[in-house]
N, C-alpha and C. Protein backbone atom coordinates (compact mmCIF):
# COMPACT_ATOMS: atom_id res chain seq x y z
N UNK A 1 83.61 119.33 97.17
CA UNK A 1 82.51 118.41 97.33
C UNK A 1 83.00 116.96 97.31
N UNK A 2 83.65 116.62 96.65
CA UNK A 2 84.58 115.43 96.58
C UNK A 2 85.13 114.92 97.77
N UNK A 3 86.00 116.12 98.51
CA UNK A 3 86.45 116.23 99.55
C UNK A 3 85.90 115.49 100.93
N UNK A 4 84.35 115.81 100.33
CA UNK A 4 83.68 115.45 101.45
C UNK A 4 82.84 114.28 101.37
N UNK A 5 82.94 113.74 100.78
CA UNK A 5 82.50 112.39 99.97
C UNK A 5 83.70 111.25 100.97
N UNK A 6 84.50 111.27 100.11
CA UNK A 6 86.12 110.21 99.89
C UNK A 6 86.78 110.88 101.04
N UNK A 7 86.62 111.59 101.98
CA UNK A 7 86.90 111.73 103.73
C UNK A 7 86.42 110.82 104.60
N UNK A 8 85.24 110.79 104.55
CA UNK A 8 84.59 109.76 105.70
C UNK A 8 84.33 108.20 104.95
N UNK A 9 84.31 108.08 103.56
CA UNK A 9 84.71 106.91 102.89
C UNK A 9 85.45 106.46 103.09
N UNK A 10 87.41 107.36 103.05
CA UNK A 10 88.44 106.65 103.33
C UNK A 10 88.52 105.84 104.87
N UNK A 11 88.33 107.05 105.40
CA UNK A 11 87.80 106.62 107.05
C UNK A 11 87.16 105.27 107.43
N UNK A 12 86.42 105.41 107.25
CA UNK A 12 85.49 103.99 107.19
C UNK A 12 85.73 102.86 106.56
N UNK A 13 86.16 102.34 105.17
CA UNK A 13 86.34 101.46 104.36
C UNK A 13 87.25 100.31 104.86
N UNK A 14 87.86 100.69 106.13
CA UNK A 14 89.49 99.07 106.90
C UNK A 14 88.14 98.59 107.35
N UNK A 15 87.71 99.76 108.27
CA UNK A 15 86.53 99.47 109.70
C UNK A 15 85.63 98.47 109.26
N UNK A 16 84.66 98.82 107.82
CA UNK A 16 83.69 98.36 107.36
C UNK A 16 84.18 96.98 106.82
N UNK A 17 85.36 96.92 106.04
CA UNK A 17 85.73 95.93 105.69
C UNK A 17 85.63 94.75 106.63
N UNK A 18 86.42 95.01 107.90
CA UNK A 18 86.82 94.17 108.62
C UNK A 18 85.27 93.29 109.35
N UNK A 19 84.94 94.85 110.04
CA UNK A 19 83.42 94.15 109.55
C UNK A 19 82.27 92.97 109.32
N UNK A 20 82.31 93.44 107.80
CA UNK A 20 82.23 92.31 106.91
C UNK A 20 82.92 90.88 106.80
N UNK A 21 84.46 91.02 107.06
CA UNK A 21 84.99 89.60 107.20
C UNK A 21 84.69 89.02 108.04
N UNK A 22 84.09 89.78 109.55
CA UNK A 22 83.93 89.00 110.44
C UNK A 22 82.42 88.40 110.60
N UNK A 23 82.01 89.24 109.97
CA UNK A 23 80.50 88.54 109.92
C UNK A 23 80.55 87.29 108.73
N UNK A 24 80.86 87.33 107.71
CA UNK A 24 80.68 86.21 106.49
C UNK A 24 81.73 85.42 107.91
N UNK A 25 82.54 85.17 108.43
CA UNK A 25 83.28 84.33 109.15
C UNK A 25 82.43 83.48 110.14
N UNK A 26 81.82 84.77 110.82
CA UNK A 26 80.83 83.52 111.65
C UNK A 26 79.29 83.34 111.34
N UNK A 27 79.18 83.73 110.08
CA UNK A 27 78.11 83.21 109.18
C UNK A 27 78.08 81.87 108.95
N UNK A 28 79.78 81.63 108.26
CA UNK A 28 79.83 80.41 107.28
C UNK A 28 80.52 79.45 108.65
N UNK A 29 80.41 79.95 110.23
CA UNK A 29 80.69 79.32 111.29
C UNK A 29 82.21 78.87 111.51
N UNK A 30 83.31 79.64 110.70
CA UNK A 30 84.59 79.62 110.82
C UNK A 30 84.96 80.64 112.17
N UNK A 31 86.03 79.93 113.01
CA UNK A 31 86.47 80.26 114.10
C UNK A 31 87.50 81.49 113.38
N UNK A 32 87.22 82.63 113.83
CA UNK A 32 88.12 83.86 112.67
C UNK A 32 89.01 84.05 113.49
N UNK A 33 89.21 84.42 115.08
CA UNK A 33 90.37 84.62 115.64
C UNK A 33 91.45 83.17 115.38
N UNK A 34 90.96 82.28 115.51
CA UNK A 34 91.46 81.04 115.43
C UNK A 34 92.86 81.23 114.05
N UNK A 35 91.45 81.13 113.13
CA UNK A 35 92.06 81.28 111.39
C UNK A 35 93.31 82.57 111.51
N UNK A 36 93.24 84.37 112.32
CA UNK A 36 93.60 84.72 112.18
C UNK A 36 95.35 84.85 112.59
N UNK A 37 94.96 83.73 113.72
CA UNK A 37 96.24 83.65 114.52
C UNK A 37 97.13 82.81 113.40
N UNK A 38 96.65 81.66 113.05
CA UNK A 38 96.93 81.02 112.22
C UNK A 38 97.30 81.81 111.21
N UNK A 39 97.27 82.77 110.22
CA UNK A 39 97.60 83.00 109.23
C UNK A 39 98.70 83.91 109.60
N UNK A 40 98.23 84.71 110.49
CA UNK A 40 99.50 85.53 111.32
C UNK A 40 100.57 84.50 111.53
N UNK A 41 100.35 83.35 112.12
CA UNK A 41 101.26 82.66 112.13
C UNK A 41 102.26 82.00 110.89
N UNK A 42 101.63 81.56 109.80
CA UNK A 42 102.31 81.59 108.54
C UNK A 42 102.97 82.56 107.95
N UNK A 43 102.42 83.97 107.87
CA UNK A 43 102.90 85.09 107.54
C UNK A 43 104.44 85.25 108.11
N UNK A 44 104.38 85.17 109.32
CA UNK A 44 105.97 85.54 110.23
C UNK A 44 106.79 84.45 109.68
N UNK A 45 106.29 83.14 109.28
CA UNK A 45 107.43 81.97 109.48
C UNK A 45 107.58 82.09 107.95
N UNK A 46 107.05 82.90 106.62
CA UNK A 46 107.30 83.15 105.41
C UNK A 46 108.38 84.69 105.62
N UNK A 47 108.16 85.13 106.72
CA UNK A 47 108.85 86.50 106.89
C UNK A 47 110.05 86.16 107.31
N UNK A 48 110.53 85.10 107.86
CA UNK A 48 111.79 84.49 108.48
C UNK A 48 112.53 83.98 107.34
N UNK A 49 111.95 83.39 106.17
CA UNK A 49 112.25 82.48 105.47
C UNK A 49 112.87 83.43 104.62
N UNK A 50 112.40 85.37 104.49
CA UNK A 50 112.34 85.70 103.30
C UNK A 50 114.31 86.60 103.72
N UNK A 51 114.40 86.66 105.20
CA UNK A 51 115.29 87.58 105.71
C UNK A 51 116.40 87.20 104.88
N UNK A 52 116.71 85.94 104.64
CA UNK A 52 118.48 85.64 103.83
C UNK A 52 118.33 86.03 102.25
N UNK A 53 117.41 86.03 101.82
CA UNK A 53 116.88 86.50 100.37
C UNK A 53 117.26 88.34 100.46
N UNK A 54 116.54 88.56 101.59
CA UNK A 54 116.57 90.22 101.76
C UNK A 54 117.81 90.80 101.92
N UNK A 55 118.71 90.06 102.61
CA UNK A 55 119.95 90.56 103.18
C UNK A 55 121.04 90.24 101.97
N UNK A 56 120.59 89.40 101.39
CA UNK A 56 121.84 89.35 99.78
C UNK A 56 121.03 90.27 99.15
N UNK A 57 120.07 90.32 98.80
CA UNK A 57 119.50 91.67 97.93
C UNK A 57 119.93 93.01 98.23
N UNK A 58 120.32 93.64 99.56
CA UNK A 58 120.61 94.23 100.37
C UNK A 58 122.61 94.83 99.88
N UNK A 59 122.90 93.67 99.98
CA UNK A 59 124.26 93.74 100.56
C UNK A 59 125.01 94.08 98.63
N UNK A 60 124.08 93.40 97.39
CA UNK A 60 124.41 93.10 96.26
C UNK A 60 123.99 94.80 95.87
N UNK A 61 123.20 95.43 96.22
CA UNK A 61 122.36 96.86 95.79
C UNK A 61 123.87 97.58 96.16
N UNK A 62 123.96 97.51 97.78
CA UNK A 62 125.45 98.52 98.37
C UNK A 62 126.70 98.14 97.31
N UNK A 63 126.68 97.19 96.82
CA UNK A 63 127.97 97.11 95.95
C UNK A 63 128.30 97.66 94.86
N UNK A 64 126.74 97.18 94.47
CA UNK A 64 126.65 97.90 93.08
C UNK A 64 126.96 99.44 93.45
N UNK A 65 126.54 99.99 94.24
CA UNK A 65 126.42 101.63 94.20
C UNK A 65 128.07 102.28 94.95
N UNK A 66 128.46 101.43 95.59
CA UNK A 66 129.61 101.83 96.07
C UNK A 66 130.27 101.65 95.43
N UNK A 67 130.72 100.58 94.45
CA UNK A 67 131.93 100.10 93.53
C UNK A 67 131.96 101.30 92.22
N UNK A 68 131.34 101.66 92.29
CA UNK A 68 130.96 102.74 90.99
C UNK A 68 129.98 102.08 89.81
N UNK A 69 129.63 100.68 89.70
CA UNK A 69 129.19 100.37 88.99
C UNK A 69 128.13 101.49 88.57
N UNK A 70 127.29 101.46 89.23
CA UNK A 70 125.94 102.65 88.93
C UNK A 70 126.76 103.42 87.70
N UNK A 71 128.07 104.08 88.44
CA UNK A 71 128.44 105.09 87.45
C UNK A 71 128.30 104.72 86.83
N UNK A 72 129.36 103.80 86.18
CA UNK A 72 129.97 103.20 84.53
C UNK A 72 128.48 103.30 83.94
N UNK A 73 127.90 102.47 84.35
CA UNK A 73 126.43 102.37 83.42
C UNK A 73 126.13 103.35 83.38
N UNK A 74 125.68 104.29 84.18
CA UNK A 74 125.01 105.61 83.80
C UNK A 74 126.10 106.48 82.76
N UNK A 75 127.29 106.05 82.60
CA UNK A 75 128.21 107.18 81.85
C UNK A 75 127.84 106.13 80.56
N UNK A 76 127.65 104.76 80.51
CA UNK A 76 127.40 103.87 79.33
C UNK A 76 126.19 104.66 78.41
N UNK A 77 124.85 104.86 79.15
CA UNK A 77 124.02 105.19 78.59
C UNK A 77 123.54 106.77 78.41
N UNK A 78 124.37 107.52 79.02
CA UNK A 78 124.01 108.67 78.67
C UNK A 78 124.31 109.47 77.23
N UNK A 79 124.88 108.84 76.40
CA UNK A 79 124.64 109.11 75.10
C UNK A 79 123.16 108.84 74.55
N UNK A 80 122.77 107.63 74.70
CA UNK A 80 121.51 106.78 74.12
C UNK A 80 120.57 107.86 74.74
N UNK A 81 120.40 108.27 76.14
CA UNK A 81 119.71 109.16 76.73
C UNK A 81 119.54 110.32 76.11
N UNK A 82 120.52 111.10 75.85
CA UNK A 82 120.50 112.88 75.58
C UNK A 82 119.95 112.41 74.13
N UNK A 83 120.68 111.45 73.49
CA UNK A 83 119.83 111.25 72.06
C UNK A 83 118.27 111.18 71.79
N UNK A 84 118.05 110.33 73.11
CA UNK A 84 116.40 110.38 72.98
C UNK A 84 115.46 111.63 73.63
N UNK A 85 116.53 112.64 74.35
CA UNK A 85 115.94 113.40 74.93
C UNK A 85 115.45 113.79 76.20
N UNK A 86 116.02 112.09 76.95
CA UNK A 86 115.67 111.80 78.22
C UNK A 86 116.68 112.62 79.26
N UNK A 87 116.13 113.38 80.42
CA UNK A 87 117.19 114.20 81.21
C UNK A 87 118.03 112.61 81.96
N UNK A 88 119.34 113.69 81.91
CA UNK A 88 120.25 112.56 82.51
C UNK A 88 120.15 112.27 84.11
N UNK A 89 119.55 113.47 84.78
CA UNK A 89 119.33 113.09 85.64
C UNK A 89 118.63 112.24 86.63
N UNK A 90 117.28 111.96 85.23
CA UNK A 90 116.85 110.95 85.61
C UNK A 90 117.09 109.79 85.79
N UNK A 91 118.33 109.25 85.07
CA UNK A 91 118.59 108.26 84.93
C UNK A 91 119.03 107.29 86.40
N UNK A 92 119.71 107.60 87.06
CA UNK A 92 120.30 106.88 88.36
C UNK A 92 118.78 106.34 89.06
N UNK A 93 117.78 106.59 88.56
CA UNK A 93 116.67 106.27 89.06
C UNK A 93 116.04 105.57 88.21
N UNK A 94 116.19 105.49 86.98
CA UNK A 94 116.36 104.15 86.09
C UNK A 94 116.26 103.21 86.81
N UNK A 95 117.98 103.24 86.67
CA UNK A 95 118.91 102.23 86.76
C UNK A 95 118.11 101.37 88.64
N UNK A 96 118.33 102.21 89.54
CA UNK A 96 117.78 101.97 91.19
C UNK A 96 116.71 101.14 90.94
N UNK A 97 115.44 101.63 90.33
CA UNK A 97 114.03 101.36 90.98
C UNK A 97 113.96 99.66 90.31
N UNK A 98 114.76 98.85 89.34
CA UNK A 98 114.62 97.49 89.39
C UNK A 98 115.43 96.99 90.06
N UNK A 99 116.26 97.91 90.83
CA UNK A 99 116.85 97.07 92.04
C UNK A 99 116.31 96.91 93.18
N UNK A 100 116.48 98.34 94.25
CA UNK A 100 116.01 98.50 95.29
C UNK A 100 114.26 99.83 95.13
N UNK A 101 113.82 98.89 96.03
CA UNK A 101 112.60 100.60 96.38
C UNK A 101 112.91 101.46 96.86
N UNK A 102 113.75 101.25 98.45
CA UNK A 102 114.32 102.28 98.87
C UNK A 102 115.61 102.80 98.44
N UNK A 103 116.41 102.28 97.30
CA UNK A 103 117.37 103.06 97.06
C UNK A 103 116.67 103.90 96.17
N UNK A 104 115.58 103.51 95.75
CA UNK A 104 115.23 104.41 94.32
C UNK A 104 114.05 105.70 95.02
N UNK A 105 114.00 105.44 95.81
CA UNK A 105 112.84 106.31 96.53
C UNK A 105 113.86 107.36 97.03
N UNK A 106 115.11 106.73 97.45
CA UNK A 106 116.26 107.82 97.88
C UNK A 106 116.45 108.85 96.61
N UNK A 107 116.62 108.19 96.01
CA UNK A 107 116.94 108.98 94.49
C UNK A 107 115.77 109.74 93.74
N UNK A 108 115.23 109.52 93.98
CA UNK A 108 113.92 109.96 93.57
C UNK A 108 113.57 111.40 94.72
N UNK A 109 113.13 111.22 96.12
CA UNK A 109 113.72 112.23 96.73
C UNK A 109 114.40 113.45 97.05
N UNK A 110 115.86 112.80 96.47
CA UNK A 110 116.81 113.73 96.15
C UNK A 110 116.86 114.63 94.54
N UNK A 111 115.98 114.06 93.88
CA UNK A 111 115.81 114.65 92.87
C UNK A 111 114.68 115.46 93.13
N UNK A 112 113.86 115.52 93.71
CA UNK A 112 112.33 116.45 93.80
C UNK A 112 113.23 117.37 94.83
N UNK A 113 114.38 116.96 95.77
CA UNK A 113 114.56 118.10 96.23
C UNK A 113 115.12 119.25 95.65
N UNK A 114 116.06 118.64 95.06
CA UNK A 114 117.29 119.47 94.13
C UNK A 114 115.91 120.41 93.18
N UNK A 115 115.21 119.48 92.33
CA UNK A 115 115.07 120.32 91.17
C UNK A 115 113.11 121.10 91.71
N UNK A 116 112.94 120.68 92.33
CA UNK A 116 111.42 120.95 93.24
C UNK A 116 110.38 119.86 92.57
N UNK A 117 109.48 119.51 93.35
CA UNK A 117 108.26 119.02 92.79
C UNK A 117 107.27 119.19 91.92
N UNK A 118 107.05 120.34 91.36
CA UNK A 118 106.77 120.82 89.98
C UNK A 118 107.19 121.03 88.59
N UNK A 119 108.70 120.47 88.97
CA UNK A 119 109.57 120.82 87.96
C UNK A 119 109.25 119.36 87.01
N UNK A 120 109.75 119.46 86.01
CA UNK A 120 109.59 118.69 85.00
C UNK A 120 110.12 117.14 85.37
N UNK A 121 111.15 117.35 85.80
CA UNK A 121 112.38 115.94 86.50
C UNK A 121 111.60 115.43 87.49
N UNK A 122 111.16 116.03 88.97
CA UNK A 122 110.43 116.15 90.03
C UNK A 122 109.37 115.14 89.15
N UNK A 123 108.45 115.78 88.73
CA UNK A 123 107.05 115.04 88.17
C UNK A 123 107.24 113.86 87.86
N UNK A 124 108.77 113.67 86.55
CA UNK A 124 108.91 112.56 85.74
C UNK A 124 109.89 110.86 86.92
N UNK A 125 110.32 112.07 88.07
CA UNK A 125 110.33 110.99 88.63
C UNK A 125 109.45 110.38 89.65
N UNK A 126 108.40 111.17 90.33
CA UNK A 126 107.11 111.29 90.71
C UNK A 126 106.43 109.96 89.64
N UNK A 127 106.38 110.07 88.54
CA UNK A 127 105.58 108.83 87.67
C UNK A 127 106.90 107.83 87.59
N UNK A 128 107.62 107.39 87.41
CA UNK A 128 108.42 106.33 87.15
C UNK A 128 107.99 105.92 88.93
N UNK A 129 108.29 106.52 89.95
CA UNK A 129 108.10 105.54 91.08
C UNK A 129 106.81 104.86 91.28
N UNK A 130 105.91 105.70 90.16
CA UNK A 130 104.63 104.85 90.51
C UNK A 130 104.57 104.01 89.34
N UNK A 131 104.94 103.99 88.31
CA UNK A 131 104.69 102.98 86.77
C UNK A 131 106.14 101.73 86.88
N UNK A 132 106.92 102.04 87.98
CA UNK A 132 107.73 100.65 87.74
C UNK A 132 107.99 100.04 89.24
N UNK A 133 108.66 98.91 88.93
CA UNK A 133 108.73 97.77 89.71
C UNK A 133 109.79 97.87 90.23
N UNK A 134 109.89 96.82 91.11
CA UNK A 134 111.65 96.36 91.79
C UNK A 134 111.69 94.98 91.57
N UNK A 135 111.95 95.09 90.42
CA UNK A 135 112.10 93.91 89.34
C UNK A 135 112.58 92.50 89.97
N UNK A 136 114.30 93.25 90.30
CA UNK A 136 115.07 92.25 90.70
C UNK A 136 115.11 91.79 92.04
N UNK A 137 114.27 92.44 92.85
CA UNK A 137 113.86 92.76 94.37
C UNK A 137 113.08 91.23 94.52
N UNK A 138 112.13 91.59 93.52
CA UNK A 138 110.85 90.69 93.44
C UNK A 138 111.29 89.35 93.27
N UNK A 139 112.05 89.53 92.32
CA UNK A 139 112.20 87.70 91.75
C UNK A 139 113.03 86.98 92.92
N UNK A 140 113.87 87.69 93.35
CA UNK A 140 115.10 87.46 94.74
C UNK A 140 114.49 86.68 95.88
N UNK A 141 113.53 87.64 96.21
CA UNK A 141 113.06 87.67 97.72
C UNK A 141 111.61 86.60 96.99
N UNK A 142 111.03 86.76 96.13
CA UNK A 142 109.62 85.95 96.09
C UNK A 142 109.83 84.59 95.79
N UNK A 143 110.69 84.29 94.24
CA UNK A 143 110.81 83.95 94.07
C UNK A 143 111.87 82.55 94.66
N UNK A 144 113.10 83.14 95.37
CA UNK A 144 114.08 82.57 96.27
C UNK A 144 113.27 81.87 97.60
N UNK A 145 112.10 82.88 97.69
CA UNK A 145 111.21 82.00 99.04
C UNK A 145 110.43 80.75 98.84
N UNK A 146 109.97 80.47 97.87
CA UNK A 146 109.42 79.43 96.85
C UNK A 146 110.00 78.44 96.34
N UNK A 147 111.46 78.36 96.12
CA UNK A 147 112.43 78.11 95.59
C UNK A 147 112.36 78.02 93.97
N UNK A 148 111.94 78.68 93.68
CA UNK A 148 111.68 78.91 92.14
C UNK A 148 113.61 79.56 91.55
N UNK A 149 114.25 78.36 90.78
CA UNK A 149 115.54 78.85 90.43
C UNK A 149 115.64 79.15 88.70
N UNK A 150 114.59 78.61 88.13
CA UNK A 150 114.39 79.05 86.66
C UNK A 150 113.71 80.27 86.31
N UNK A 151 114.05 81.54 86.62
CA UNK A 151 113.21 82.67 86.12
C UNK A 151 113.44 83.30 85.15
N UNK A 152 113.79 82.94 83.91
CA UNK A 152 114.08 83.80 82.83
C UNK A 152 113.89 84.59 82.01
N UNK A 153 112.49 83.78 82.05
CA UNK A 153 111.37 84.47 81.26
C UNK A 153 110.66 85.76 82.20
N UNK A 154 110.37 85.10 83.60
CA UNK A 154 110.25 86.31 84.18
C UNK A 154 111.07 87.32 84.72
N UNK A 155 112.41 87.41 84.13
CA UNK A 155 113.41 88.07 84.31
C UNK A 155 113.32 89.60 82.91
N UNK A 156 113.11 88.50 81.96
CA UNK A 156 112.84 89.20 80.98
C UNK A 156 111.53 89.97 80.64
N UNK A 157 110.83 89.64 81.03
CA UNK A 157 109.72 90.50 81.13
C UNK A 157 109.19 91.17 82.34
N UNK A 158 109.89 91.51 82.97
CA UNK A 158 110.16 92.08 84.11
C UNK A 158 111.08 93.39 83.95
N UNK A 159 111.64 93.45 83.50
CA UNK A 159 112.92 94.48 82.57
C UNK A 159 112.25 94.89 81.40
N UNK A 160 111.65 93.84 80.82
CA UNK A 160 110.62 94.82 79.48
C UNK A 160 109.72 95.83 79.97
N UNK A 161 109.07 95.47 81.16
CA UNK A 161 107.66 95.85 81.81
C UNK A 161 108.66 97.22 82.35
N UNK A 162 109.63 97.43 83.36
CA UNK A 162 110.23 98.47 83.05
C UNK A 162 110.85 99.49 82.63
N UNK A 163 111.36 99.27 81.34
CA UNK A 163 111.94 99.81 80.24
C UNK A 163 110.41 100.30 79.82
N UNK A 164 109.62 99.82 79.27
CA UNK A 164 108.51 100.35 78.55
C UNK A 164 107.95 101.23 79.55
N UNK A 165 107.20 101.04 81.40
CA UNK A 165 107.02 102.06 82.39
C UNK A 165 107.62 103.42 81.62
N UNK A 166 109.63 102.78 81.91
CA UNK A 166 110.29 104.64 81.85
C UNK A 166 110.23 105.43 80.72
N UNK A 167 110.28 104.68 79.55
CA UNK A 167 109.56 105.22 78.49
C UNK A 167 108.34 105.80 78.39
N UNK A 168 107.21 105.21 78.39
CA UNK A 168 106.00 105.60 78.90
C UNK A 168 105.90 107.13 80.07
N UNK A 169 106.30 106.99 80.82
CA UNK A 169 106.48 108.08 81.44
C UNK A 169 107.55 108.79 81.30
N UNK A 170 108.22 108.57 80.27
CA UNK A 170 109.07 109.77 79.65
C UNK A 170 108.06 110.72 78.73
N UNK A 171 107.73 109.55 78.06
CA UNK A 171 106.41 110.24 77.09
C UNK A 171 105.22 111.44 77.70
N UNK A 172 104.56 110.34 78.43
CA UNK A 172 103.25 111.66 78.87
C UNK A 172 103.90 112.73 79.53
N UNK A 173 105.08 112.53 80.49
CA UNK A 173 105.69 113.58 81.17
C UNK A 173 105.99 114.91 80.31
N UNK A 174 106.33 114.68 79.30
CA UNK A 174 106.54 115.53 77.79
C UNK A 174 105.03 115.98 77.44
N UNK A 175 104.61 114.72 77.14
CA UNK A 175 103.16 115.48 76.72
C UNK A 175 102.48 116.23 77.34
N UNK A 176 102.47 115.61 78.78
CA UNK A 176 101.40 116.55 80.08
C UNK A 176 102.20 117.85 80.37
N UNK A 177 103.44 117.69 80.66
CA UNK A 177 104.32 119.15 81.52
C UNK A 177 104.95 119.76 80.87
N UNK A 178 105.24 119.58 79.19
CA UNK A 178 105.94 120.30 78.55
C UNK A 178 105.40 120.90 77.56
């Protein structure tokens, strides 16, 4: 019954939206194709601005993962891990998802394949891709576009906000699937 509710809702809701913007637009007598070209137009010349931000973010992720770094750290913390109980395999997906999305979506992936999507790992990395960030992604590319060069604070709580996520969904993952 649901099903059939939130089907033709999802359906409808861009359509209706759009809609709506266009009517309050030439309600309040704003030229909307005008405005839209225009913002389209800002959008691309913020999308140009963001490519040299993207491509060191890019090039700094491959290093890390090729040089072995990933390893070392993951062999650093897998004591602290098995102590708390946390599978080790989760970890390389830790470590990924405040770097890259798509490296961590790779990893994440490859873990629902290996262990299946029902499995305990599968699930727990199923919730970490949805409860954390790309921390360092964010501050790089958003922040670097802005020129914002003091982020410390939001460096640090940015890394808190994910540490607490993988925790957090270490937790219910235990509570809900185990």
């Amino acid at each position: 019954m649901l099903t059939e509710i939130l089907d033709p809702l999802s359906r409808w809701t861009v359509p209706l939206l759009l809609t709506i913007i266009l009517l309050v637009g030439l309600m309040k007598k704003v030229k909307v194709y005008d405005a839209f070209v225009s913002g389209a137009e800002e959008g691309f010349t913020i999308a140009i601005k963001l490519i040299p931000y993207l491509v060191a973010m890019m090039v700094a992720i491959g290093i890390f993962r090729e040089t072995g770094a990933l390893a070392i750290v993951l062999g650093f913390l897998a004591p602290l891990t098995s102590w708390l109980g946390i599978p080790g395999e989760i970890l390389p997906l830790a470590i990924m998802r405040p770097l890259s999305g798509s490296g961590a979506l790779g990893v994440a992936t490859e873990l629902i394949q290996t262990h299946g999507p029902d499995s305990f790992i599968g699930r727990l990395a199923s919730t970490m891709q949805g409860t954390t960030d790309t921390t360092f992604f964010v501050l790089t590319i958003y922040f670097g576009a802005v020129g914002v060069s003091r982020y410390r604070y939001a460096l640090f709580t940015g890394l808190l906000a994910d540490v607490t996520s993988f925790l957090a969904s270490v937790y219910f993952c235990r509570l809900l699937f185990i």
